[in-house]
Protein backbone atom coordinates (compact mmCIF):
# COMPACT_ATOMS: atom_id res chain seq x y z
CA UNK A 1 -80.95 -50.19 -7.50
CA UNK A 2 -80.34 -51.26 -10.99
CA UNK A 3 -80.32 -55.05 -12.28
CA UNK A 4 -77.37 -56.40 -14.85
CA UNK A 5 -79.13 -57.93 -17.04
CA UNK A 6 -75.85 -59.77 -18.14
CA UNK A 7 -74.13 -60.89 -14.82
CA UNK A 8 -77.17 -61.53 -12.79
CA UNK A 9 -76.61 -59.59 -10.33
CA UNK A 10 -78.55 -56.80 -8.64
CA UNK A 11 -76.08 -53.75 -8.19
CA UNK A 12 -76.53 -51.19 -5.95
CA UNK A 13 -74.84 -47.75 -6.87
CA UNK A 14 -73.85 -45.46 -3.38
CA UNK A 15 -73.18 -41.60 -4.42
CA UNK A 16 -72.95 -38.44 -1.99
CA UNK A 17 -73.33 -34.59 -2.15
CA UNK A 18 -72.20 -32.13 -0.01
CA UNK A 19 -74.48 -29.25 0.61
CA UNK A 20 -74.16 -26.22 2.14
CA UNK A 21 -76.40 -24.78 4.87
CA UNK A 22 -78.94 -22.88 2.44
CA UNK A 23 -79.21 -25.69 0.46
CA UNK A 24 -80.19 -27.99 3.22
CA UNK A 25 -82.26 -25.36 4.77
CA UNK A 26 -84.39 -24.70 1.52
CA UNK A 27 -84.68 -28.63 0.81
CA UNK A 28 -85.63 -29.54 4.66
CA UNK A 29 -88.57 -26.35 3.90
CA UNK A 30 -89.67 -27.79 0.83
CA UNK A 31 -90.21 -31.15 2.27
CA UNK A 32 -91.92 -30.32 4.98
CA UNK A 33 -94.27 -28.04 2.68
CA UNK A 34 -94.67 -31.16 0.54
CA UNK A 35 -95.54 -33.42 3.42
CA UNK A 36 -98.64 -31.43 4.53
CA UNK A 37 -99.95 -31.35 1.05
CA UNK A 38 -103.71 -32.60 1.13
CA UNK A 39 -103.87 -33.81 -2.31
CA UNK A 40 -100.45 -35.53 -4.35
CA UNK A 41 -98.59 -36.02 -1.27
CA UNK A 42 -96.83 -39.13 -2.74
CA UNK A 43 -95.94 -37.24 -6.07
CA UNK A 44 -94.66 -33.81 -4.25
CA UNK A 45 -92.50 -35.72 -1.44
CA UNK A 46 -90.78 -37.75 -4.44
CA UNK A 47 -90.63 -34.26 -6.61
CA UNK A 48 -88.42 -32.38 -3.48
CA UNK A 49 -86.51 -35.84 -3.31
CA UNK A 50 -85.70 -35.92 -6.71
CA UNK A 51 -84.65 -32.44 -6.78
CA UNK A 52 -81.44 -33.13 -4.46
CA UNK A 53 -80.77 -35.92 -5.96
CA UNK A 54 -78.61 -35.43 -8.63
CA UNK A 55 -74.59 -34.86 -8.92
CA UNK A 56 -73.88 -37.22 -7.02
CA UNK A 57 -70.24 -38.18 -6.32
CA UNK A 58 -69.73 -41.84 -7.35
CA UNK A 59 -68.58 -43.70 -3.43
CA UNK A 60 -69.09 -47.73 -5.27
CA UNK A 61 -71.36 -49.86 -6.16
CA UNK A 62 -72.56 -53.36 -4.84
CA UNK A 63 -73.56 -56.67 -6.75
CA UNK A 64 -75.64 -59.63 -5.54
CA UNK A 65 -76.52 -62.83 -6.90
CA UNK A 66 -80.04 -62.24 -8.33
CA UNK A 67 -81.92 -65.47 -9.16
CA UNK A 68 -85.15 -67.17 -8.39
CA UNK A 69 -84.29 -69.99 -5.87
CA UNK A 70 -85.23 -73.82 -7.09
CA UNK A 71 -88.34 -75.25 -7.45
CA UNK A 72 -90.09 -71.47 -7.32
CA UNK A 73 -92.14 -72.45 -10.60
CA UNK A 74 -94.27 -75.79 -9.15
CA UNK A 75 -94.51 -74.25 -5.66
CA UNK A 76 -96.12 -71.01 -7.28
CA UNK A 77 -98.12 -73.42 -9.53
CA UNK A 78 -99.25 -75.65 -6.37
CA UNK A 79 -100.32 -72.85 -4.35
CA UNK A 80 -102.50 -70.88 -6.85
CA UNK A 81 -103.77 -74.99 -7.73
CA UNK A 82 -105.11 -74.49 -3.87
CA UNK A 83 -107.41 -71.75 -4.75
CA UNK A 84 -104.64 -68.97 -3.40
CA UNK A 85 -104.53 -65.65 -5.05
CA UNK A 86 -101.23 -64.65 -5.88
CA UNK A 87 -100.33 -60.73 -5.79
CA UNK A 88 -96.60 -59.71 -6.27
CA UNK A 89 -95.27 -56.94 -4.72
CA UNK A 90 -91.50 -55.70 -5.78
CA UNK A 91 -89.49 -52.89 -5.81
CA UNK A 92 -88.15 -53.55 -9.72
CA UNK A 93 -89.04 -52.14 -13.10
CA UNK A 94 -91.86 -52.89 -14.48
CA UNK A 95 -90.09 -54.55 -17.21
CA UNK A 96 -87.42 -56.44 -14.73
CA UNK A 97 -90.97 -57.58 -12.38
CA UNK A 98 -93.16 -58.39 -15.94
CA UNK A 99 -89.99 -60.58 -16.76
CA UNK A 100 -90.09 -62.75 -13.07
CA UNK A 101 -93.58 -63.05 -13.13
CA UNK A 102 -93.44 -64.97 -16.63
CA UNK A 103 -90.15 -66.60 -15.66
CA UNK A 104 -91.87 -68.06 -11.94
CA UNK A 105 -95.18 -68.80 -13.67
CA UNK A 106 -96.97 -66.43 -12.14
CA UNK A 107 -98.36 -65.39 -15.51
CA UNK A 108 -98.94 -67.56 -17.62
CA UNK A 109 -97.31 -67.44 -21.62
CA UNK A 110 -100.64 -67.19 -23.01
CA UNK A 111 -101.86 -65.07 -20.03
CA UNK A 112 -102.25 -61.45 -21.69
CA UNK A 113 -100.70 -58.39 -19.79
CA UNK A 114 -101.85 -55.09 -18.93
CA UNK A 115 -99.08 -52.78 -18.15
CA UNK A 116 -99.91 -49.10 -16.46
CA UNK A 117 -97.97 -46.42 -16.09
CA UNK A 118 -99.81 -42.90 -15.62
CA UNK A 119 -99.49 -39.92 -14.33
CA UNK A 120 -103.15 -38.42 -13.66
CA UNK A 121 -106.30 -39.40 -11.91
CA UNK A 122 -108.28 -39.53 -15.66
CA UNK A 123 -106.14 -41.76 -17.84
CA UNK A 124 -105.62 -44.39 -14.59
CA UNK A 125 -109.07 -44.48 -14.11
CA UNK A 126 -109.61 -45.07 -18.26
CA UNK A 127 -106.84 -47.56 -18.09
CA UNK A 128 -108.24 -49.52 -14.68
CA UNK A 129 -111.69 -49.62 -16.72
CA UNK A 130 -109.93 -51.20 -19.98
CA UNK A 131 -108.38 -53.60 -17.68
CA UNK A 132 -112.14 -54.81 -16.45
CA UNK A 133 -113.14 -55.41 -19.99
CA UNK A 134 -110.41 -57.80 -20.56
CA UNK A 135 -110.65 -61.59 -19.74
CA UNK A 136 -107.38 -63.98 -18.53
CA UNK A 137 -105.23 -61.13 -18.30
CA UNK A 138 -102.83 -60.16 -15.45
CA UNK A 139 -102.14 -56.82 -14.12
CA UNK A 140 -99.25 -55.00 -14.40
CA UNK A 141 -98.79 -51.73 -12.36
CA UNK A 142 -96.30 -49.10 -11.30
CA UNK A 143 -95.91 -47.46 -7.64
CA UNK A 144 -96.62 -44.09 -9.37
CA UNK A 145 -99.94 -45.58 -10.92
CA UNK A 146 -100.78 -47.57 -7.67
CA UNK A 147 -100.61 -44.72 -5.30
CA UNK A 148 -102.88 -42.82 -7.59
CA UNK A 149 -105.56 -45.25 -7.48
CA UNK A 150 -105.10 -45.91 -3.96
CA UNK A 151 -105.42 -42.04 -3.71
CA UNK A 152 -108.67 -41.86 -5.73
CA UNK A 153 -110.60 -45.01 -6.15
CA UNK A 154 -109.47 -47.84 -4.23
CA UNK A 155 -112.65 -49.70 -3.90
CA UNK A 156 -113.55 -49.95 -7.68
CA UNK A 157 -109.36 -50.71 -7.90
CA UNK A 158 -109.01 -53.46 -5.70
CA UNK A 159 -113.01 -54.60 -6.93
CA UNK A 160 -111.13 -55.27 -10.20
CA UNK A 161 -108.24 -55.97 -9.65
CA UNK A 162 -109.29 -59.08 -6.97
CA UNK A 163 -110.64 -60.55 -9.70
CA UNK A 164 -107.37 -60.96 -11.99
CA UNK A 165 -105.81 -63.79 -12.64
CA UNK A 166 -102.05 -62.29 -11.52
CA UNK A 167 -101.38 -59.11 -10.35
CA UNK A 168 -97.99 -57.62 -9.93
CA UNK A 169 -97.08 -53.96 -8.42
CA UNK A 170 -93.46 -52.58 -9.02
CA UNK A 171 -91.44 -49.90 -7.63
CA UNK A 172 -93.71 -50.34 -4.34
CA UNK A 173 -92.43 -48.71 -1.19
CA UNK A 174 -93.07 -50.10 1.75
CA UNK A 175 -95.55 -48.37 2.80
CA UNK A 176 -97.59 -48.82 0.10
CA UNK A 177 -97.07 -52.91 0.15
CA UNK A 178 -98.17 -53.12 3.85
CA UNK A 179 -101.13 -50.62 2.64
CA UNK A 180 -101.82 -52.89 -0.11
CA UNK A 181 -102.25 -56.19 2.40
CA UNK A 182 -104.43 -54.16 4.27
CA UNK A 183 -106.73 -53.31 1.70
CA UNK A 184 -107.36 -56.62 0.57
CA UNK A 185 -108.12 -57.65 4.12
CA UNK A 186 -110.41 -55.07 4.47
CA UNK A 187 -111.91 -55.38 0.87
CA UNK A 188 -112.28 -59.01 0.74
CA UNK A 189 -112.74 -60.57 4.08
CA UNK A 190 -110.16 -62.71 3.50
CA UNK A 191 -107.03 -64.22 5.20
CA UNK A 192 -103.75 -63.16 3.95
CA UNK A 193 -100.01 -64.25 4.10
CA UNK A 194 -97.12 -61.97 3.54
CA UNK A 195 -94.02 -63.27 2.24
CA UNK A 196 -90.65 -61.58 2.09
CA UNK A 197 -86.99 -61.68 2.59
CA UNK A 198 -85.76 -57.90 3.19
CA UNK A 199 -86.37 -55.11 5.34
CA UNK A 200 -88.41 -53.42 3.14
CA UNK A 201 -90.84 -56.58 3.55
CA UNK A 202 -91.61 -56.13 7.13
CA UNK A 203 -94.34 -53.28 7.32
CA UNK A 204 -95.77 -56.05 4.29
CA UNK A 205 -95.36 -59.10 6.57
CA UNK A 206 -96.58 -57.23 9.84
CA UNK A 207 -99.63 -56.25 8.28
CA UNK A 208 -100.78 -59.68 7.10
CA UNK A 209 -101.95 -62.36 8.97
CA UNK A 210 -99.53 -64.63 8.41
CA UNK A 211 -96.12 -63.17 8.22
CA UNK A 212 -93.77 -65.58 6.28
CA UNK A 213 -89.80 -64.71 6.20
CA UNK A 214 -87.31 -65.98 4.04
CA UNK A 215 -83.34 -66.23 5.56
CA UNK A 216 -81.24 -65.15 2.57
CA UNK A 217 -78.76 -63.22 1.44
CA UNK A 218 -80.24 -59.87 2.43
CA UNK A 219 -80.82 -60.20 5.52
CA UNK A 220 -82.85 -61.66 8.78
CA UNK A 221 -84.85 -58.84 9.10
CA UNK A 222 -88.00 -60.35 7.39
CA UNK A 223 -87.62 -63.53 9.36
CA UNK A 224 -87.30 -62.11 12.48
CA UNK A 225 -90.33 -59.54 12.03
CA UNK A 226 -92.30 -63.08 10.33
CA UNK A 227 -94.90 -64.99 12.31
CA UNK A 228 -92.93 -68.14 10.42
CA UNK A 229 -89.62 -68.43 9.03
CA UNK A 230 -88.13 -70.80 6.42
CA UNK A 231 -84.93 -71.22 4.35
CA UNK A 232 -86.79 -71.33 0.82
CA UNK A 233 -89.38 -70.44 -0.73
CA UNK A 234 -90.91 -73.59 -1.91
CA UNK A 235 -90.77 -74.66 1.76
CA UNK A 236 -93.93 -72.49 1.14
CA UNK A 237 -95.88 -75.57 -0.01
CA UNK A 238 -95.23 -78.28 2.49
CA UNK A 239 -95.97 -75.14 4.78
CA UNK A 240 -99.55 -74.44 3.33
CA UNK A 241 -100.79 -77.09 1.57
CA UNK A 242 -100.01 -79.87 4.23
CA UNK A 243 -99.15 -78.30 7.69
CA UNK A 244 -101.41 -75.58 7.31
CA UNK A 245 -104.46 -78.05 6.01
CA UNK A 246 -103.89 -80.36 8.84
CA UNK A 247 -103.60 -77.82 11.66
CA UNK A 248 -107.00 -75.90 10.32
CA UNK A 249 -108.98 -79.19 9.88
CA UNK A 250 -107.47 -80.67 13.65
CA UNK A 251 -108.16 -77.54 15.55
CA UNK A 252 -111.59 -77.54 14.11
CA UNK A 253 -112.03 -81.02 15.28
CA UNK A 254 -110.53 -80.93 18.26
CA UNK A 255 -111.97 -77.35 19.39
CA UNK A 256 -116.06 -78.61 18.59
CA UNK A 257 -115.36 -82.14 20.28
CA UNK A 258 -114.06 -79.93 23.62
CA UNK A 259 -117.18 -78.10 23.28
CA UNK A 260 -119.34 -81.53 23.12
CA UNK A 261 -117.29 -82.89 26.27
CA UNK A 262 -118.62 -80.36 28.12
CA UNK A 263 -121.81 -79.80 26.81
CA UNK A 264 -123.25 -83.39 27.08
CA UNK A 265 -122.09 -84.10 31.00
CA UNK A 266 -123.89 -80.50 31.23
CA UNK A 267 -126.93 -82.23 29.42
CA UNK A 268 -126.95 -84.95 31.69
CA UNK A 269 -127.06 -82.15 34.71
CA UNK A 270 -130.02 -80.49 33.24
CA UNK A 271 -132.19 -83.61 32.81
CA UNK A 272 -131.08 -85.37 36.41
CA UNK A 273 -132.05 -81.56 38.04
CA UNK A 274 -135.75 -81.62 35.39
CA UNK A 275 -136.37 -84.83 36.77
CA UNK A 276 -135.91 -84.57 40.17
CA UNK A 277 -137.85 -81.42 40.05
CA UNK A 278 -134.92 -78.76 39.58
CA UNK A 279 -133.41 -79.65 42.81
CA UNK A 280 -129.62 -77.97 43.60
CA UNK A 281 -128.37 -81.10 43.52
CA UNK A 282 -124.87 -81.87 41.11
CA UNK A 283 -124.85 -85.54 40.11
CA UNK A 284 -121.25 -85.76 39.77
CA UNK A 285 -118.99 -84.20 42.21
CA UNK A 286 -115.29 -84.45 43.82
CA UNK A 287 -113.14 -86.75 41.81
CA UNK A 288 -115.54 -87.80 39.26
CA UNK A 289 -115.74 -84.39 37.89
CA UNK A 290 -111.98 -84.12 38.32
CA UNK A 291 -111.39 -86.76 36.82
CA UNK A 292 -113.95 -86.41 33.75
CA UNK A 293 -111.76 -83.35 33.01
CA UNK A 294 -108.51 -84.70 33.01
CA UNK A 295 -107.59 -88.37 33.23
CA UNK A 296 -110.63 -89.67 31.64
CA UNK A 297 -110.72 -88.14 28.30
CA UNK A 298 -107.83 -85.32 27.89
CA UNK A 299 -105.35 -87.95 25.81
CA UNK A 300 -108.21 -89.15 23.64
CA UNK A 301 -109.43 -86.10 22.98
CA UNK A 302 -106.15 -84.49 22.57
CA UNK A 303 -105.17 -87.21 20.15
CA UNK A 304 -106.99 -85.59 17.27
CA UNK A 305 -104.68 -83.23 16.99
CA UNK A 306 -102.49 -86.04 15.26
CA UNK A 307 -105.32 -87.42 13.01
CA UNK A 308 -104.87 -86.95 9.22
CA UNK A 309 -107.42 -87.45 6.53
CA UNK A 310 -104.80 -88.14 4.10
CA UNK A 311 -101.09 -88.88 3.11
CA UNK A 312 -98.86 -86.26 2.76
CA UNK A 313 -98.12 -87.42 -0.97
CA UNK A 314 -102.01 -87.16 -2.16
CA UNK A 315 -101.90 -83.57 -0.36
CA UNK A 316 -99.22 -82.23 -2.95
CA UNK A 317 -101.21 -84.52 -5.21
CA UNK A 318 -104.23 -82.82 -5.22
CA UNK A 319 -103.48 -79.21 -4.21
CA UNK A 320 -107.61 -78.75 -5.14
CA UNK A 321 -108.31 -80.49 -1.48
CA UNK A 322 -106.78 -77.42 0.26
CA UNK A 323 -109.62 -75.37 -1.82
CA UNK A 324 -112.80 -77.19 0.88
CA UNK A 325 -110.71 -75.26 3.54
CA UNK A 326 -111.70 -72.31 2.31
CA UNK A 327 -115.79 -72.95 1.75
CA UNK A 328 -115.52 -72.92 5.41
CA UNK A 329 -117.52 -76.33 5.70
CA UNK A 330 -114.85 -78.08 8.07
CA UNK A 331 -116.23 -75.71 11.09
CA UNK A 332 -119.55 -73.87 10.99
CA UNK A 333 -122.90 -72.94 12.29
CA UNK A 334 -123.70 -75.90 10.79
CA UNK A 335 -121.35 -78.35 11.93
CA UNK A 336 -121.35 -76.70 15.53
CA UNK A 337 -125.23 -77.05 15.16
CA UNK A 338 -124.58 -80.96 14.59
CA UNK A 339 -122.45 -81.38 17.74
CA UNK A 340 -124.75 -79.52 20.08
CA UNK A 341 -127.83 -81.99 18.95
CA UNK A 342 -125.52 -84.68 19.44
CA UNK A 343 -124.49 -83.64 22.78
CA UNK A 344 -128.24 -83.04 23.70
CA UNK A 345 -129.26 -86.38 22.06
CA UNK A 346 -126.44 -88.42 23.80
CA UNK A 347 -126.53 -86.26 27.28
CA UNK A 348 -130.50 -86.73 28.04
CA UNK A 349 -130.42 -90.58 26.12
CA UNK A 350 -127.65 -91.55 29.33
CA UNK A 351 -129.30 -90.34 31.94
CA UNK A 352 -133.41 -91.23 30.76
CA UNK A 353 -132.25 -94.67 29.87
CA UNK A 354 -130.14 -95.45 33.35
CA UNK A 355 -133.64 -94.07 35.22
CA UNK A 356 -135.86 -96.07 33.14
CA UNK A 357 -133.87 -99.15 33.14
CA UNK A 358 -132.44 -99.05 36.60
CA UNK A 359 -135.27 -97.63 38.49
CA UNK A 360 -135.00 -100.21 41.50
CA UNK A 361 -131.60 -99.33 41.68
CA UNK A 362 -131.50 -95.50 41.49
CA UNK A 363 -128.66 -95.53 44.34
CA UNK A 364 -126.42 -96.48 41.71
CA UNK A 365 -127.45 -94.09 38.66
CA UNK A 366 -124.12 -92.00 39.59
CA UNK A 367 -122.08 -95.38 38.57
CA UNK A 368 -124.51 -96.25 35.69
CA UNK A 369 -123.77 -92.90 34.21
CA UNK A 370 -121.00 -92.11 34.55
CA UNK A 371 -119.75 -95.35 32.76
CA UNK A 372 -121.89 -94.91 29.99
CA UNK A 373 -120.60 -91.22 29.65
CA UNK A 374 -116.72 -92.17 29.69
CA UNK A 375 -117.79 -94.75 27.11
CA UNK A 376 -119.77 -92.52 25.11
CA UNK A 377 -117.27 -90.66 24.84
CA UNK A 378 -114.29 -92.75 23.73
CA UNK A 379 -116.48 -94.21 20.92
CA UNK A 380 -117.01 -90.59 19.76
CA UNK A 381 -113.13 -89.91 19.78
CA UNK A 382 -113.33 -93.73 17.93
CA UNK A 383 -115.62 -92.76 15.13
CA UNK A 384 -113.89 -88.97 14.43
CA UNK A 385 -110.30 -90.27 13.83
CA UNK A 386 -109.63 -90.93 9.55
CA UNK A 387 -105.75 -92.37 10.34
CA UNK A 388 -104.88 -94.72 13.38
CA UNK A 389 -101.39 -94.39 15.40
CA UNK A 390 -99.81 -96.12 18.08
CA UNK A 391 -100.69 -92.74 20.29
CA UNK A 392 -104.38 -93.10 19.68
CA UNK A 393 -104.65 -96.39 20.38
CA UNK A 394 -102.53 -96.03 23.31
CA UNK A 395 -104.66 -93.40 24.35
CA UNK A 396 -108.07 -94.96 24.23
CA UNK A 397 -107.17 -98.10 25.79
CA UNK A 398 -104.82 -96.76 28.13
CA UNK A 399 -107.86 -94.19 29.53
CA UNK A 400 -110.13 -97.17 29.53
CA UNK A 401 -107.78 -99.41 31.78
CA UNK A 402 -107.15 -96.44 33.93
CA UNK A 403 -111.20 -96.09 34.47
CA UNK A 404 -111.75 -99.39 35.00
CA UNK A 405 -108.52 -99.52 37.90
CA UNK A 406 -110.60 -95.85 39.52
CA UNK A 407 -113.72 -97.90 39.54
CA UNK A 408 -111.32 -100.00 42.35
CA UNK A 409 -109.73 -97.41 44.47
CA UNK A 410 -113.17 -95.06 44.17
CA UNK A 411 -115.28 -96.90 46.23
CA UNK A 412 -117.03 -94.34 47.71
CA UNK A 413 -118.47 -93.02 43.92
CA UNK A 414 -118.96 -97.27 42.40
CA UNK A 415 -120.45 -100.50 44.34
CA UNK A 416 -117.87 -103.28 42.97
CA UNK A 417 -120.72 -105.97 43.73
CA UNK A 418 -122.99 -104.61 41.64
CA UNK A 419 -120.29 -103.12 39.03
CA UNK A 420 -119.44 -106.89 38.41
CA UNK A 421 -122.82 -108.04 38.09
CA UNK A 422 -124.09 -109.32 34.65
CA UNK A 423 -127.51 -107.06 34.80
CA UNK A 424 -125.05 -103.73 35.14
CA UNK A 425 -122.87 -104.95 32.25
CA UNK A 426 -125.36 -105.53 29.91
CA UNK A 427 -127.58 -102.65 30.66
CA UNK A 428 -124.34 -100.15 30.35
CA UNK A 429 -123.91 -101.66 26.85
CA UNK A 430 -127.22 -101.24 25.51
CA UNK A 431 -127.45 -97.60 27.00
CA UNK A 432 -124.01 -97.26 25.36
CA UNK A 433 -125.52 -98.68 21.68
CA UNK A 434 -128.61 -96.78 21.82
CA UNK A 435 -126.57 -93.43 22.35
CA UNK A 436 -123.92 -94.03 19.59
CA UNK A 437 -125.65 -95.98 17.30
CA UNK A 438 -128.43 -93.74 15.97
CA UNK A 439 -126.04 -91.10 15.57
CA UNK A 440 -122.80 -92.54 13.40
CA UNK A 441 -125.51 -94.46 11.32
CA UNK A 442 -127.22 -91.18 10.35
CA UNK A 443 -123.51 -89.54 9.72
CA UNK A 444 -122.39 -92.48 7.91
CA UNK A 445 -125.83 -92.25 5.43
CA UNK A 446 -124.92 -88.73 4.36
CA UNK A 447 -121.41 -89.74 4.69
CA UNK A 448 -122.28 -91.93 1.52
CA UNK A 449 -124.71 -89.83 -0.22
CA UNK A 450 -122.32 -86.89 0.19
CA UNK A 451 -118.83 -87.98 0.55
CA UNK A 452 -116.12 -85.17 1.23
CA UNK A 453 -113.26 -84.59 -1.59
CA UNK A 454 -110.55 -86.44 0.20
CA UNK A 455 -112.01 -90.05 0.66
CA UNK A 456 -112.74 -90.64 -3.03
CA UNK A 457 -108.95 -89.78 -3.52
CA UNK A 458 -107.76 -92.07 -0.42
């Protein structure tokens, strides 16, 4: 597959042989031999290739349109902005691939480049070493030259090459661009996203984790094998830096604050059973539970998942926010740390404060805290959301008036008398205070002295 460097086009050249029975006999031998090899496999396979390749009768040849699709340059430049390393992996020349990668940015004009091309273990492991030594320079390798590391030293390869600016591997087969993928997984710890647009992408996109597929001109076999498919490739941006932001940060949020629902009503178990001397006894039961689960605080709750800390035009703004993603502070030891002290703080706060301040009216502590709790926990759904919608408001006051209606068809679980009474109202809100308060004042302090990246920009 050759490239006109006049036309454009990428031309594809079909040729056939005819070979007798020795022939293929003696070839089908050879390969086999070559295929067992222990050491040079790669080399010896290609060698037997070669060797029956040649002669060929001229069948036609093929030309394609071969151009880098608009806006390639700022998406490339936005996404390595984020903090993404950016490895190219192509089937071209080394000259056609040095050419693309200074044409889409990739490297820089002032970047320097390291091309190698060897043939033996010594001089790649004298050029991978020179390579090191340099500073701002991008890396420029054949599939010859790659397998041979790969073969040899891959840890002190992809050690140094990690650390490059660019790096771009031509004349890759596909087996060695899906090994590649995995090696940085393995090597670095890391998350990583295929993208491709031909079928010699999908072992590449498989072996990520994130498959990305292009629809184009060759094909649908890369969008089909993708875990996402899109049109063009700076639909790559939007993808990452603004749906991919939002759905990390919202599934963090919204998979801690499910493990808080459940652990403070589990709190408030564990100190009613302590207190009442461990008895097998559940405060809540039938509907209550039920409905604690489900109509109570699912919408709320679930409503996060259509929060956003900021505007879709300050994410492609500042590319740099997408960068605190990856420090890994937005869910954490730490921050799941935070929300199982609040949870214990807020759990045993409800139910110590309903027994201290209703203890001549202990038949009603269900009632008492069980309000407090569905309160609780709509101010916590309050205080976590950065963008208000018609869906979360909906949601919050919709749960509340639905709560308040239960309270009337419940009667078995809530005494409307003493619901309605002025001493429960006003000892439900102060319960309510004491268990919020303390805690969104202490967030909002280091809020303050530590404020994250994206409200200074909002």
């Amino acid at each position: 597959c050759i490239r006109d460097r006049y036309g454009g086009l990428r031309t594809l050249v079909f040729g056939k042989k005819d070979l007798t029975e020795e022939d293929y006999a003696d070839f089908s031998k050879q390969f086999a031999k070559a295929k067992i090899k222990t050491t040079n496999r790669a080399f010896e396979v290609q060698s037997v290739i070669e060797s029956i390749e040649n002669n060929l009768e001229l069948i036609g040849l093929t030309g394609v349109e071969d151009k880098l699709q608009a806006d390639v340059k700022p998406t490339l430049e936005m996404v390595r902005n984020a903090g993404i390393r950016v490895w190219m992996l192509t089937g071209d020349k080394i000259e056609t691939a040095t050419c693309i990668a200074i044409s889409a940015r990739l490297v820089s004009r002032s970047m320097l480049i390291q091309q190698i091309q060897v043939k033996t273990k010594t001089n790649a492991y004298t050029e991978i070493n020179d390579f090191a030594n340099k500073k701002d320079c991008a890396l420029v390798i054949d599939g010859n030259s790659l397998q041979i590391c790969l073969d040899n030293f891959r840890e002190l390869f992809v050690s140094i090459a990690c650390k490059a600016p660019a790096v771009v591997c031509c004349r890759c087969s596909p087996t060695q661009k899906a090994e590649i993928v995995k090696l940085i997984k393995e090597y670095t710890k890391q998350r990583t996203c295929a993208i491709g647009d031909g079928g010699n992408d999908v072992s590449m996109i498989q072996a990520a984790d994130v498959g990305l597929g292009i629809v184009g001109k060759e094909g649908k076999q890369a969008s089909l094998a993708a875990d996402f498919s899109i049109t063009q490739f700076s639909h790559l941006s939007r993808l990452l830096i603004w749906h991919g932001r939002n759905s990390y940060k919202r599934s963090a949020s919204l998979g801690q604050f499910v493990i808080h629902r459940g652990m403070i009503i589990s709190f408030i178990q564990a100190v009613f059973s302590a207190v009442f001397y461990f008895a097998a006894v559940a405060i809540y039961n039938g509907w209550l539970i039920v409905g604690y689960s489900t109509f109570y605080t699912t919408a709320p709750v679930f409503a996060l998942v259509l929060d956003e800390d900021v505007t879709e035009s300050i994410a492609f703004r500042y590319p740099e926010l997408y960068r605190e993603l990856q420090k890994g502070r937005v869910m954490s030891n730490k921050t799941f740390f935070i929300w199982v002290l609040q949870s214990v703080y807020q759990g045993g706060a409800i139910m110590l404060l309903a027994l201290f301040l209703f203890e001549t009216q202990f038949i009603n502590v269900v009632a008492i805290t069980f309000t407090t709790l569905i309160l609780t926990e709509l101010i916590n759904v309050a205080f976590e959301v950065h963008t208000w919608h018609k869906f979360m408001i909906v949601s919050l006051v919709g749960t509340l008036i639905l709560y308040f209606l239960s309270m009337v068809v419940l009667q078995a679980y809530f005494d409307l008398s003493f619901i309605l009474s002025l001493d429960f109202l006003w000892k439900v809100a102060l319960i309510t205070a004491v268990t919020c308060l303390p805690v969104y004042a202490i967030k909002l302090v280091f809020k303050y002295l530590d404020p994250p990246a994206y409200s200074k920009l909002s």
